[in-house]
Every structure is written in structure tokens, then in C-alpha cells.
Protein backbone atom coordinates (compact mmCIF):
# COMPACT_ATOMS: atom_id res chain seq x y z
CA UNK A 1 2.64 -7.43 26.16
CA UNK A 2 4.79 -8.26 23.68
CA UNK A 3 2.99 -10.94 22.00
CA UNK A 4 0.37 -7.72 21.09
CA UNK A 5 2.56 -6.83 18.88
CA UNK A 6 3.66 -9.57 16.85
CA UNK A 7 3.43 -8.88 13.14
CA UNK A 8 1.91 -12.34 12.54
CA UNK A 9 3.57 -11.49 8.65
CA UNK A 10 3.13 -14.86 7.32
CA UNK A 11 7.17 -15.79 7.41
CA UNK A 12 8.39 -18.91 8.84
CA UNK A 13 10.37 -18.32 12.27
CA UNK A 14 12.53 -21.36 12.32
CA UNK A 15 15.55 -20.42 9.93
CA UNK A 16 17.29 -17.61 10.22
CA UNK A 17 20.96 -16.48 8.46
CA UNK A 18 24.06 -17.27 10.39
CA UNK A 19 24.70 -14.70 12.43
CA UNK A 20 28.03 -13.97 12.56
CA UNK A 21 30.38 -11.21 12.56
CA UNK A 22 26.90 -9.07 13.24
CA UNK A 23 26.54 -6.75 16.32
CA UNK A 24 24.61 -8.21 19.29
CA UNK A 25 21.54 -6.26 19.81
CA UNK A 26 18.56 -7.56 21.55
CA UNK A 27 15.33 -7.83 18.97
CA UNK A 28 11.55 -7.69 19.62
CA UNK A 29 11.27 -10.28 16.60
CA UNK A 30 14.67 -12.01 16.22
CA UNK A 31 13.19 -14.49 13.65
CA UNK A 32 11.72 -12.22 11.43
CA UNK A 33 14.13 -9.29 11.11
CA UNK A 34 16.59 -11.62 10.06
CA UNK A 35 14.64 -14.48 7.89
CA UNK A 36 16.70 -15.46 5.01
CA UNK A 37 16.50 -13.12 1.87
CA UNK A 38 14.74 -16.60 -0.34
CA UNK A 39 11.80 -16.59 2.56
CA UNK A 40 11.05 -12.63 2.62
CA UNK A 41 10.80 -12.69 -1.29
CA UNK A 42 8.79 -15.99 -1.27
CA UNK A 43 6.18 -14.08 1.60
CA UNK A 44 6.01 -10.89 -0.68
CA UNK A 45 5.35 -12.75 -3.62
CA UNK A 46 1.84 -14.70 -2.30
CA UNK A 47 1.16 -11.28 -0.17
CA UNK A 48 1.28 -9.18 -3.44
CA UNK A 49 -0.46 -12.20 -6.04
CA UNK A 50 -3.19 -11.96 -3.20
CA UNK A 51 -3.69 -8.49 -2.57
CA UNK A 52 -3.92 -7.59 -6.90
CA UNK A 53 -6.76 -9.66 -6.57
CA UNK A 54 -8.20 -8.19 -3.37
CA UNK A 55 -7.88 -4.89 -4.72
CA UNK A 56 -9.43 -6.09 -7.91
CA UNK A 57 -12.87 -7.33 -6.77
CA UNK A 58 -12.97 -4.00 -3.89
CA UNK A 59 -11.39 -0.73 -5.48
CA UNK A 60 -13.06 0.89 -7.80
CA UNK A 61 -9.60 3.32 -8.50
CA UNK A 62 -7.56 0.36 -9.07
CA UNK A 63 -9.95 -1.36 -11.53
CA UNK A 64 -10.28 1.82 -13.10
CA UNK A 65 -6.70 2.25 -13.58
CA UNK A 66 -5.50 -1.37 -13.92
CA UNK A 67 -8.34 -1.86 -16.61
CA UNK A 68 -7.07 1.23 -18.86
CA UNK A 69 -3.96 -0.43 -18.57
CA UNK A 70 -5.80 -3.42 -20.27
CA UNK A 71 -4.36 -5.80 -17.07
CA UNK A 72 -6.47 -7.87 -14.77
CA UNK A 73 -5.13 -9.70 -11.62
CA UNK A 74 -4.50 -13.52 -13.65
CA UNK A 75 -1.55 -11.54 -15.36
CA UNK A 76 0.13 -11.41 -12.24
CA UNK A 77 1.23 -14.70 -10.83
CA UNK A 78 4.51 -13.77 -9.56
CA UNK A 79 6.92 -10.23 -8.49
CA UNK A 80 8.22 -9.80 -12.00
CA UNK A 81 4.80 -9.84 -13.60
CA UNK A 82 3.68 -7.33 -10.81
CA UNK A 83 6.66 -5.58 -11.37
CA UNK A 84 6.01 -5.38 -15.53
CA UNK A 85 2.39 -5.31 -15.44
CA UNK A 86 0.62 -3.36 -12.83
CA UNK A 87 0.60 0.77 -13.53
CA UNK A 88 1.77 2.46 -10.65
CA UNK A 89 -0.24 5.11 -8.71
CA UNK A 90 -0.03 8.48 -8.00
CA UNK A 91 -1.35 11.03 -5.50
CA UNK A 92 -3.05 12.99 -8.86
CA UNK A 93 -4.66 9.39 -9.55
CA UNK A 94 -6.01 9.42 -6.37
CA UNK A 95 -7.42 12.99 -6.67
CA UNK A 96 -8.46 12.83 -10.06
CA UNK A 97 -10.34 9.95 -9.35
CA UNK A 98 -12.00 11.94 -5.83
CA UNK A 99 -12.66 14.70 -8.21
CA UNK A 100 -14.22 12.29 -10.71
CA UNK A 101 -16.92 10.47 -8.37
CA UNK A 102 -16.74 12.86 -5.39
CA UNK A 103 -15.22 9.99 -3.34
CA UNK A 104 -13.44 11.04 0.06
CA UNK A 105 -10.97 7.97 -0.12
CA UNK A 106 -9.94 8.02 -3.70
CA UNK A 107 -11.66 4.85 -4.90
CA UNK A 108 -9.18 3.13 -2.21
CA UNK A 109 -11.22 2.08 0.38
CA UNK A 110 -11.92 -1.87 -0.26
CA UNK A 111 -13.64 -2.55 2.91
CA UNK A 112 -17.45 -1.27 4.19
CA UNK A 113 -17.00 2.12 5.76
CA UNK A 114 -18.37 0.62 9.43
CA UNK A 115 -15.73 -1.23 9.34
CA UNK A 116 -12.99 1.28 10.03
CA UNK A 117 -11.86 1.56 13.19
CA UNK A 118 -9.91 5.27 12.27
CA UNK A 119 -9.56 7.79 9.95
CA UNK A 120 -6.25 9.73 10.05
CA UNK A 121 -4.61 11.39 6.72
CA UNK A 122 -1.32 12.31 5.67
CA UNK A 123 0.71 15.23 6.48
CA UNK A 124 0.13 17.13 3.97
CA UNK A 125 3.36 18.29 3.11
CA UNK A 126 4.14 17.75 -0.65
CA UNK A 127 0.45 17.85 -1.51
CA UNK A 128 -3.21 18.03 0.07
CA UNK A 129 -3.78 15.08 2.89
CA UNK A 130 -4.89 11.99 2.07
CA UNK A 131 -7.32 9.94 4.87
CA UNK A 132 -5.68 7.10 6.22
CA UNK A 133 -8.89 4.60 7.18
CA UNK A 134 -7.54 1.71 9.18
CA UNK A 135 -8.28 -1.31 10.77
CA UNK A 136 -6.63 -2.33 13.96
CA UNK A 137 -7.24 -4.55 17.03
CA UNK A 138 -4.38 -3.64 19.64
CA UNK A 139 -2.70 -0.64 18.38
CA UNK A 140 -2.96 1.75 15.17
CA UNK A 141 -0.92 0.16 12.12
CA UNK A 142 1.25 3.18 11.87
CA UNK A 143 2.73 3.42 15.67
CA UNK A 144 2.93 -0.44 15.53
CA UNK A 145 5.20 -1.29 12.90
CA UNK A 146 7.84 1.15 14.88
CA UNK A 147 7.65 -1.27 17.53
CA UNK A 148 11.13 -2.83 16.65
CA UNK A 149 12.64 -0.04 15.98
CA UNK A 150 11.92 1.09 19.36
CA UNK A 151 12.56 -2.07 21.16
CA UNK A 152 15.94 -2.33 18.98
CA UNK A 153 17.25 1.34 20.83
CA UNK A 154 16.23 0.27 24.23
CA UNK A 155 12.68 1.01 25.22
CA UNK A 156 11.59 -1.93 27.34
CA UNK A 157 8.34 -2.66 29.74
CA UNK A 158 7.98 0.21 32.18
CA UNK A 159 9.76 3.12 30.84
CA UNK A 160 8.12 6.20 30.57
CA UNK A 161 7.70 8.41 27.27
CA UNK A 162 6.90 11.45 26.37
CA UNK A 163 3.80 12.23 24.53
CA UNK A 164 2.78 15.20 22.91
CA UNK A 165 -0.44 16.17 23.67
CA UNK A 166 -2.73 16.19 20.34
CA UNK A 167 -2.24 13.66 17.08
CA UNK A 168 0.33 13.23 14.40
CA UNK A 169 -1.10 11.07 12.05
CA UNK A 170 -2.37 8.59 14.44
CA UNK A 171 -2.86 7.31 17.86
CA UNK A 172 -0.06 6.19 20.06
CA UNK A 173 -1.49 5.72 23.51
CA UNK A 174 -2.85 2.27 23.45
CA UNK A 175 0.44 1.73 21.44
CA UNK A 176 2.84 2.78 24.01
CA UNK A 177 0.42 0.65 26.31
CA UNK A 178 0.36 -2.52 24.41
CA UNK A 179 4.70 -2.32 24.85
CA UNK A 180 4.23 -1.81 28.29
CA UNK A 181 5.56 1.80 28.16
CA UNK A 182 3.93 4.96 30.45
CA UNK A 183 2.87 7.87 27.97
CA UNK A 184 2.98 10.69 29.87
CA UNK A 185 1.77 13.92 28.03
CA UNK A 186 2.84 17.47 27.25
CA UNK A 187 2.53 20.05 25.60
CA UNK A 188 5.91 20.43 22.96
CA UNK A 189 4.66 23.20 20.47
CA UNK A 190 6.05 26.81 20.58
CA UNK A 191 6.74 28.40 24.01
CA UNK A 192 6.91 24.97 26.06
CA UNK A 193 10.50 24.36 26.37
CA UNK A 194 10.30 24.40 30.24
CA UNK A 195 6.94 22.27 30.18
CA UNK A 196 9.02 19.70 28.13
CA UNK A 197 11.82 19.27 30.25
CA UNK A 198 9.62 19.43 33.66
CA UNK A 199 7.77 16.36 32.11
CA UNK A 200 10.99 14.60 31.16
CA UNK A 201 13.02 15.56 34.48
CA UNK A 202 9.96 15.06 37.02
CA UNK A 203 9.33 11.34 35.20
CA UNK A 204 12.48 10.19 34.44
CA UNK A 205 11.63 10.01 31.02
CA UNK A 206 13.05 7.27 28.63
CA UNK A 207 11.87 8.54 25.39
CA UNK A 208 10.45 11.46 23.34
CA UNK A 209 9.07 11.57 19.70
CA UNK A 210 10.26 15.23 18.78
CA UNK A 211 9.80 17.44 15.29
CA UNK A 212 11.83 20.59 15.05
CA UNK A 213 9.75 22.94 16.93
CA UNK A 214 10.32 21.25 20.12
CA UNK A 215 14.04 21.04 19.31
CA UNK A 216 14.23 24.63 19.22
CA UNK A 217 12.23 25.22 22.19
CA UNK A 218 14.97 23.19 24.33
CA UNK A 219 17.71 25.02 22.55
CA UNK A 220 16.70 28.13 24.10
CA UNK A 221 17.20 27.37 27.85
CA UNK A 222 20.51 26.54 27.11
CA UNK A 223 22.13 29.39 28.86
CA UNK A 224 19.30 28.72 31.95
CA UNK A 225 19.60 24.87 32.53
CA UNK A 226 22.16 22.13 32.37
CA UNK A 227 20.39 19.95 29.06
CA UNK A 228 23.06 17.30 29.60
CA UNK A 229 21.46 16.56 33.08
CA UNK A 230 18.12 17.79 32.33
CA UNK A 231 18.04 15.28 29.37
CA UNK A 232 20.24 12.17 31.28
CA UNK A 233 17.42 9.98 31.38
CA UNK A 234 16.52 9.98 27.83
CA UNK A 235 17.98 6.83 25.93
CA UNK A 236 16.86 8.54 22.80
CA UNK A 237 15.06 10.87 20.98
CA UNK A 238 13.18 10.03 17.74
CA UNK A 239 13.45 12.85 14.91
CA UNK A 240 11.33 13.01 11.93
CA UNK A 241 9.33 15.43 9.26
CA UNK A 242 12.28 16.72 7.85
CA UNK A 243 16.19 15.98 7.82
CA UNK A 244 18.13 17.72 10.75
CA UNK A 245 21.03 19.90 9.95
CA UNK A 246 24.28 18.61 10.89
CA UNK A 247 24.49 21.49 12.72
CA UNK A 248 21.91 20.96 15.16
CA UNK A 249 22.42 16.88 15.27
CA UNK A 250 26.32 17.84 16.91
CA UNK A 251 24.62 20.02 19.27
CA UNK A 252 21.65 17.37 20.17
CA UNK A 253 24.42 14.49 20.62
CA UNK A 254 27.80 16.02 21.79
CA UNK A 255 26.56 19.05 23.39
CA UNK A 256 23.61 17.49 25.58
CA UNK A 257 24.23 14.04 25.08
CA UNK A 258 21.41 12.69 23.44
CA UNK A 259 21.57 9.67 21.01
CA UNK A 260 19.12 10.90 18.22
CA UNK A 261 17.14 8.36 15.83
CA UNK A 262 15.86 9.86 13.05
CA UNK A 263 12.47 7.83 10.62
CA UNK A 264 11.48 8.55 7.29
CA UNK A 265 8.33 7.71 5.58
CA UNK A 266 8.28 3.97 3.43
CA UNK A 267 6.28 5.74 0.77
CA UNK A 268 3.65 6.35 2.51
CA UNK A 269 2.94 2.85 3.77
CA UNK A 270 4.52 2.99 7.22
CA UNK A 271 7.74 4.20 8.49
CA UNK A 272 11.26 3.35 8.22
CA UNK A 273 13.98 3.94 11.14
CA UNK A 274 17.45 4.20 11.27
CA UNK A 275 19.04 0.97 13.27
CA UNK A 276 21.53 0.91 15.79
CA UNK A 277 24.59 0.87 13.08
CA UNK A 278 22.99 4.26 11.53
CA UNK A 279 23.30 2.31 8.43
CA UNK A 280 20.38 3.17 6.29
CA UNK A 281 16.42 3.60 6.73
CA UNK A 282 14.99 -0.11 7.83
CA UNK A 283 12.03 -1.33 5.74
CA UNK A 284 10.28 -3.91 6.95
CA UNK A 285 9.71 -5.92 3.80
CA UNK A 286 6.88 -8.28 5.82
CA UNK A 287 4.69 -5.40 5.29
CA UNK A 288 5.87 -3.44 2.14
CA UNK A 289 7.45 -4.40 -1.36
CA UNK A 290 9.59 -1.59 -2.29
CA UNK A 291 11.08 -1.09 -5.61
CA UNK A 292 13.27 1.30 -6.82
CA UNK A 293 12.97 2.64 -10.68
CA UNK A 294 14.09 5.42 -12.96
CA UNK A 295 12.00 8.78 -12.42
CA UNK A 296 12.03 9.24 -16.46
CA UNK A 297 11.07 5.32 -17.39
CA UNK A 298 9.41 3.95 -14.92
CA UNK A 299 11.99 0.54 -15.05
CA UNK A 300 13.68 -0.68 -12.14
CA UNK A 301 17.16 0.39 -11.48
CA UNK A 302 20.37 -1.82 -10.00
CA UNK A 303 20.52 -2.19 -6.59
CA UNK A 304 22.35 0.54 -5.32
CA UNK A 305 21.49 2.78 -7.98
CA UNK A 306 19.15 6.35 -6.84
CA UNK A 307 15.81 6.27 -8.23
CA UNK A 308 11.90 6.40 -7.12
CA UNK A 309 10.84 4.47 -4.14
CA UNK A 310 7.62 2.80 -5.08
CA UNK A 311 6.19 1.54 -2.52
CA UNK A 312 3.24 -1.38 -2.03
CA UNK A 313 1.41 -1.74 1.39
CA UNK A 314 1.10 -5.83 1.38
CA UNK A 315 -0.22 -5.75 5.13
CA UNK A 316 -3.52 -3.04 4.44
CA UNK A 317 -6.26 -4.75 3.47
CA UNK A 318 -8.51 -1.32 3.98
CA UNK A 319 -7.13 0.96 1.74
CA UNK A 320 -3.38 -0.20 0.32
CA UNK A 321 -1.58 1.94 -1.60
CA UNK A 322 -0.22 -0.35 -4.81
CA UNK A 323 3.06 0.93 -7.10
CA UNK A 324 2.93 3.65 -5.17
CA UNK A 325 4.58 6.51 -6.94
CA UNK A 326 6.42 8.38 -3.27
CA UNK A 327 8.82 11.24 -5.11
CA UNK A 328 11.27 10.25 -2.89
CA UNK A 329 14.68 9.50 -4.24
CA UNK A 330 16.44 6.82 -2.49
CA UNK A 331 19.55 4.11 -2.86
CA UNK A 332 18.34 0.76 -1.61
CA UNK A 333 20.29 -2.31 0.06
CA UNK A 334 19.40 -5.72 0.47
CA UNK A 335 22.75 -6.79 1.94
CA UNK A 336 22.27 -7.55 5.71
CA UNK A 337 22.77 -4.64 8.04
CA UNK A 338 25.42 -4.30 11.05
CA UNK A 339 23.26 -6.27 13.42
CA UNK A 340 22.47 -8.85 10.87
CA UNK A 341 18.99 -7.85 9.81
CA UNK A 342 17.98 -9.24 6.50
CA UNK A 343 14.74 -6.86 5.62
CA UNK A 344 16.30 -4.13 2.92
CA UNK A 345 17.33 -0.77 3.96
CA UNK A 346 17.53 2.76 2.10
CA UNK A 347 18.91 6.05 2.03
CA UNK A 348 17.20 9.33 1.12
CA UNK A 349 18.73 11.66 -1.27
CA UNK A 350 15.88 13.99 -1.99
CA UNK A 351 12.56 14.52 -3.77
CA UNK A 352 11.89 14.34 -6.80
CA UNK A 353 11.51 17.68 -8.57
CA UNK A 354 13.57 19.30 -5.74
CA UNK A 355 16.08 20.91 -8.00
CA UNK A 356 15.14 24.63 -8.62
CA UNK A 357 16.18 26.02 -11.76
CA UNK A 358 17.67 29.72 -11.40
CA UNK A 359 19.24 31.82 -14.11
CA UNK A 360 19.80 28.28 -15.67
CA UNK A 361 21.32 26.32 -13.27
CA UNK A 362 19.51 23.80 -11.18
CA UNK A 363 19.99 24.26 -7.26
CA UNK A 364 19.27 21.94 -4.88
CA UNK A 365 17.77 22.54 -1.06
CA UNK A 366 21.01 20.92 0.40
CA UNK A 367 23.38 23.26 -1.56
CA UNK A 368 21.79 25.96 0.26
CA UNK A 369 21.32 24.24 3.89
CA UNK A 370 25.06 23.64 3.96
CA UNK A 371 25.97 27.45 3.52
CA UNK A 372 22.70 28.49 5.62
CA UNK A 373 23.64 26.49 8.92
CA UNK A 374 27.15 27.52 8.62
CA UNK A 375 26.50 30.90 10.33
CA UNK A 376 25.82 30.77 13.90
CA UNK A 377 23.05 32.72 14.35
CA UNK A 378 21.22 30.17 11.92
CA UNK A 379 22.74 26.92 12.87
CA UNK A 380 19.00 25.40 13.10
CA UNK A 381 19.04 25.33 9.41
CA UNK A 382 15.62 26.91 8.70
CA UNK A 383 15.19 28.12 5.54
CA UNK A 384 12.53 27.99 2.65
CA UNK A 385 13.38 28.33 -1.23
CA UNK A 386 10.29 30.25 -2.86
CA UNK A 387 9.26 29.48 -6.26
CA UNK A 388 8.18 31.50 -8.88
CA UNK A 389 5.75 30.02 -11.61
CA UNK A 390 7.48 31.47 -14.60
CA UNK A 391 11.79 31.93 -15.04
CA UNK A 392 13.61 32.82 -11.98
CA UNK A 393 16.42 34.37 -12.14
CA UNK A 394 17.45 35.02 -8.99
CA UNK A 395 17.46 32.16 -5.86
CA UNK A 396 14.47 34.05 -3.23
CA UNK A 397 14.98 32.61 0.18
CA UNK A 398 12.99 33.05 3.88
CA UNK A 399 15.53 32.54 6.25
CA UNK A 400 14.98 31.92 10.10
CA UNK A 401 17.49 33.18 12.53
CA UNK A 402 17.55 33.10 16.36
CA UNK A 403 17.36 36.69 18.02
CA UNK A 404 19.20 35.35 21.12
CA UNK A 405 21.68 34.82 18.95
CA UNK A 406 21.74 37.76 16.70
CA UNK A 407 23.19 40.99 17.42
CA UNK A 408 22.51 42.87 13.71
CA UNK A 409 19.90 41.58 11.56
CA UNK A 410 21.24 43.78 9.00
CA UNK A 411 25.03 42.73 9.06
CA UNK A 412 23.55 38.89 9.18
CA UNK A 413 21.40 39.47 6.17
CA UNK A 414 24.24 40.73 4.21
CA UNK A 415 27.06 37.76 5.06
CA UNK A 416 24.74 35.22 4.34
CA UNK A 417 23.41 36.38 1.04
CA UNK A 418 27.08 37.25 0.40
CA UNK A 419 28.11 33.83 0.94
CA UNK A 420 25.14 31.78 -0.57
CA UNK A 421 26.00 34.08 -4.17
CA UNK A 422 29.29 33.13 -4.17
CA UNK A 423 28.36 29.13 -3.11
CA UNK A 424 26.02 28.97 -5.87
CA UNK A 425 27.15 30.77 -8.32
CA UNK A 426 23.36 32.42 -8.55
CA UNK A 427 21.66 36.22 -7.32
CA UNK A 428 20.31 35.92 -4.23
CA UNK A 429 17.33 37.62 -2.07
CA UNK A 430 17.15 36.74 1.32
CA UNK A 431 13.68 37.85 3.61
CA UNK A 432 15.09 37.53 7.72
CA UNK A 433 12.29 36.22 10.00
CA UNK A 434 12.53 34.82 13.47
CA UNK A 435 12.39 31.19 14.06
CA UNK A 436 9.42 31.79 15.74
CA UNK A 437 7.51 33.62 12.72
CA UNK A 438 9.13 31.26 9.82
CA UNK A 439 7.83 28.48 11.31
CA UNK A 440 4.37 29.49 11.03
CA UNK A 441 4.89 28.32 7.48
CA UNK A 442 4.82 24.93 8.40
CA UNK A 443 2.93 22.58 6.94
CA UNK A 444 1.71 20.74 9.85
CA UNK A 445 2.90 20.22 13.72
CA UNK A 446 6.01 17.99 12.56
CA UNK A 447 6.36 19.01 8.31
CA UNK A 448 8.09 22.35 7.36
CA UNK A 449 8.48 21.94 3.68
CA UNK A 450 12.03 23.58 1.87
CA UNK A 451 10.63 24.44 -1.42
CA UNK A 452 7.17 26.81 -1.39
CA UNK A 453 5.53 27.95 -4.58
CA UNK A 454 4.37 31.97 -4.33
């Protein structure tokens, strides 16, 4: 089963760094999570030559673009050209250019439409969705290149996994098959706490892929069932769609037990994982080129440094996203991690344009989750800055608290506003909804976005 998944990425498998004083962990592909730095680069650099070309003679968006640049594919032999030479791309590109010619996939798509196998989209969560159109033989791109991530934490042939029932994004069935896992499905939206843990408990579950919502849902049978047995047979839970408040990550890990993995998005090319070491976001550089450059210029920054991911899908060949402009602001290693992988890794400090300016001074979302999850009755962290269009001069908040845990609304509503004024040195109004009811602001099953306009 495991030969399914195989990235096939193009990099030679018979070097590898020396490997020690690194942390033994068993790896799906030992070879290619930790090929020498000189072989990744030299596999990018034909990958991303190719591919300008590709896109070239198939996307209409990308000649439009590249050509009002005045650049065409022979001016980009090599990374630094790329680098120098190709515009990067935007989400507005990609809807100005739908707007333009009334075409559903931006001008992306460089393959015949009956070729597609599926169409998924984006989340939706800093803007409108974007399809995702895909080609796959075994199992959805997406799912797949989380296969040694999961492999890396312990999933192995035969374990069964949690599956909630619907679609995020893609489809992970014939995944999960293709590793030799079990799905077994339930429901894990509002109300289905006890429906989750009957499906891990009655299964001996291994694994669950959980968002917020079904976080909270488990949180509230605390006082009825034992989560640290309920939950034994877990070896982890994955976490994504948003970061989780330190908060609730002490009570997930110490209080029942739980190791808890959390993935991020590589710019919208695929996903990155934390590793065993917790030492930064994986990127799996056989299937992106990532860069890192200043949000003002545009120029790369040091290694190290915080700036823009931009990200380049150098595995897609149906619709790759190319100097991908992702908003997200990120520090970026290269350095091997703590189990000796050589692919780079990241951390996430933000968005960019996440700072809201109020009375003057710029506050930023986790300023205000510190002070938020500090009281107990809102220890989940859920919270939404709204934004005005003109001058604010006051910070306007929704804030979700747990009734079970709540004696006075009132007496809650006034510590917390109380507490965020003097934090932030900003006027404060604060709108109290359950966790139930603030969540229907969600942008999807798994996105709750921080900062709303209104």
C-alpha cells in the first residue's frame, strides 16, 4: 500500500545527509525527506524551468500576466531568474481575470476540462473560494501529500480513523485506503459530542482530523465521561483552520491526554504539518518552491527573517498556482529539523493586513486572544474583531463564552472588557454570544475567521 503513495518527485534516493545526532523516527520516505539540501534545489530548479513553460503554452492568466510583465518562459533558465523575473499572482488576479472572460478557473486551468478527475475549492476564509480541479490516480493530491506526516506520528496499516462525514476540501476515503487505514465515519458538527466519542471508543480509534467545533463538542461531556479513557486509543489528533489557544491545547494534552498535531496551509498548494520535534510547519519542497519576501517590495528576505510566503505548486500540472501571493506571514528554515529532515520548515506569525488600526494604534488578533482566553468561562478563545470601513475608534469585539461555564453574563461582560481596555490601551465594546451562536459565523465547517468587516 505504501508504494501508492510514493511521491515519485523526481529526487535521487541514494544519498542522503549523515544522520547523526537526529531523533530516530520511522519515515514513509526516508530518502526523500532527508535528500541533501544541493539535490532538493537542483529538483526545484528543472521542476520550476519546466512548469514556466507549461504554464506558458496552457494558461491564458499567466500569459496574460507574464506578457504585461514583458517576460516569456526563455528568461527563466534557472531559480534566481524565476525568482527576479516572473510577477507573482494574486487571488484579485485570479478574479479579475474570471471577471474579465467569465472563466470559472481563473485562466488557470492548463489541461482539457474532461480531464479532471475533481473539482474541490478553497475554504473560503480570507476571500471567495477558488475551484481546486485535480488530477489524481490513487488518492486526491491534497490528502496525499499528508501521507508522511501521518506515517511520521504513528498511523500504520490497519488502524482505524475517524472520518467526518461530508468534505473538507477534498476526498480522503480512497486516501485513508491507499495507507491501509479503516475510515470509519461520523458525524463531528454541533451537538455530536457523544456520536464522536461512541465512534472513537466502539472502534478503537487511532486517529481523528478535528476543527474547533468538534473540540468543543468533546469539551462539554467533561463533567459526564472520563476523556482520558474515552480518548486512550487515539495516538493523535490533527488540528487545523485556525490556531488553537494555548488554553485549550493544555486542556487537549494534559487534561485528556491527547498528543495534538496541528497543519497549516503551504500557500495554498498543499499542506504543511508540524513534525514530531514541534519544530516548525514541514514543507515538502519536492512539491512546492517557497520563498519568503518583503510585503512592501516584493524582494526576498534573509532566511529567518518574517515576510510573505509565496508559494509555487511544482507538482500540479492542472491548474498550479505560480508566485503565489498567500498573505501569510511566516519565518522560514532550511536548517535540518530534530529528526534530520532536510525539506525547509516555517512558522506562522499572522496575515498580512491583520493589524487593526483603533484610535491610532494598530492591534493585533493575538493581543486580544491572550487576554480573551485568560478568563475561564472563555478559555476556548473564540472571539471575532469587527471592522468598520471608515476610522475606528474603539476595538468592537463578538465574544463566545460557554454557558456551562458562566454564572453572570453580565459580570463576565464587564471583567473582560475591563481587562482587554487596560491590555490594549484602546475603548472597547464587547457583544456576548454562546459558543454555539458565534460559531455560526464561521466561514466554513473547519475556518472561523478573527477579523470580519461589518
Amino acid at each position: 500500500m505504501e508504494d501508492q503513495l510514493t511521491t515519485h518527485s523526481g529526487l535521487d534516493p541514494d544519498t542522503r545527509p549523515a544522520e547523526s545526532a537526529v531523533e530516530e523516527y520511522e519515515l514513509l520516505e526516508p530518502d526523500l525527506e532527508r535528500a541533501p539540501r544541493d539535490e532538493i534545489r537542483a529538483h526545484q530548479e528543472k521542476a520550476v524551468v519546466e512548469l514556466v513553460h507549461y504554464a506558458w503554452e496552457r494558461s491564458p492568466l499567466y500569459r496574460s500576466l507574464w506578457g504585461a510583465a514583458g517576460v516569456t518562459p526563455d528568461d527563466v533558465t534557472n531559480l534566481a531568474e524565476f525568482s527576479e523575473r516572473i510577477p507573482t499572482l494574486t487571488k484579485a488576479d485570479i478574479g479579475a481575470f474570471r471577471e474579465k472572460t467569465g472563466d470559472v478557473y481563473g485562466g488557470l486551468l492548463c489541461v482539457d476540462p474532461s480531464e479532471l478527475v475533481s473539482v474541490t475549492s478553497t475554504s473560503g476564509t480570507t476571500s471567495a473560494p477558488e475551484l481546486l480541479p485535480e488530477i489524481w490516480t490513487d488518492a486526491p493530491p491534497l490528502p496525499a501529500i499528508s501521507a508522511r506526516d501521518l506515517y511520521v506520528h504513528g498511523l500504520r496499516p490497519g488502524d482505524r480513523v475517524v472520518v467526518a462525514v461530508g468534505t473538507f476540501r477534498n476526498y480522503f476515503d480512497e486516501f485513508y485506503q491507499a495507507m491501509g487505514l479503516i475510515p470509519v465515519f461520523a458525524d463531528s458538527w454541533l451537538g455530536q459530542g457523544e456520536g464522536i466519542l461512541r465512534a472513537i471508543k466502539e472502534n478503537r480509534a487511532a486517529y481523528m482530523q478535528v476543527h474547533l467545533p468538534a473540540i468543543m463538542e468533546l469539551e462539554k461531556l467533561e463533567a459526564k465521561y472520563d476523556l482520558r479513557e474515552a480518548l486512550s486509543s487515539i495516538k493523535f489528533l490533527s488540528f487545523a483552520g485556525q490556531p488553537m489557544g494555548a488554553a485549550l491545547k493544555r486542556k487537549v494534552t494534559e487534561d485528556w491526554g491527547v498528543k495534538v498535531v496541528t497543519y497549516t496551509s503551504a500557500g495554498d498548494t498543499g499542506t504543511a504539518w508540524e513534525g514530531p520535534g514541534f519544530d516548525g510547519f514541514q514543507l515538502w519542497e519536492d512539491t512546492v518552491y517557497p520563498e519568503v519576501v518583503d510585503v512592501g517590495s516584493g524582494k526576498p528576505v534573509p532566511e529567518g527573517a518574517i515576510g510573505e510566503l509565496v508559494a509555487t505548486d511544482i507538482d500540479n500540472r492542472a491548474a498550479p498556482y505560480i508566485r503565489f501571493r498567500s498573505g501569510d506571514l511566516v519565518r522560514m528554515s532550511t536548517e535540518p529539523s530534530s529528526i534530520g529532515r532536510t525539506h525547509a520548515r516555517m512558522w506562522v506569525s499572522g496575515r498580512a493586513g491583520d493589524e487593526t488600526i483603533v484610535d491610532g494604534k494598530a492591534i493585533v488578533v493575538g493581543d486580544v486572544w491572550q487576554i480573551v482566553e485568560r478568563q475561564p468561562e472563555l478559555s476556548d478563545g473564540m472571539f471575532q474583531i469587527l471592522r468598520s470601513r471608515g476610522p475606528m475608534n474603539r476595538l468592537r469585539l463578538r465574544v463566545g463564552y460557554a454557558p456551562e461555564r458562566t454564572a453572570d453574563i453580565g459580570e463576565l461582560e464587564q471583567r473582560v472588557t475591563g481587562e482587554l481596555e487596560a491590555g490594549l490601551g484602546v475603548g472597547v465594546e464587547v457583544a456576548m454570544l454562546t459558543l454555539e451562536d458565534i460559531l455560526q459565523y464561521s466561514s466554513s465547517a473547519a475556518k472561523f475567521p478573527r477579523t470580519v468587516k461589518v
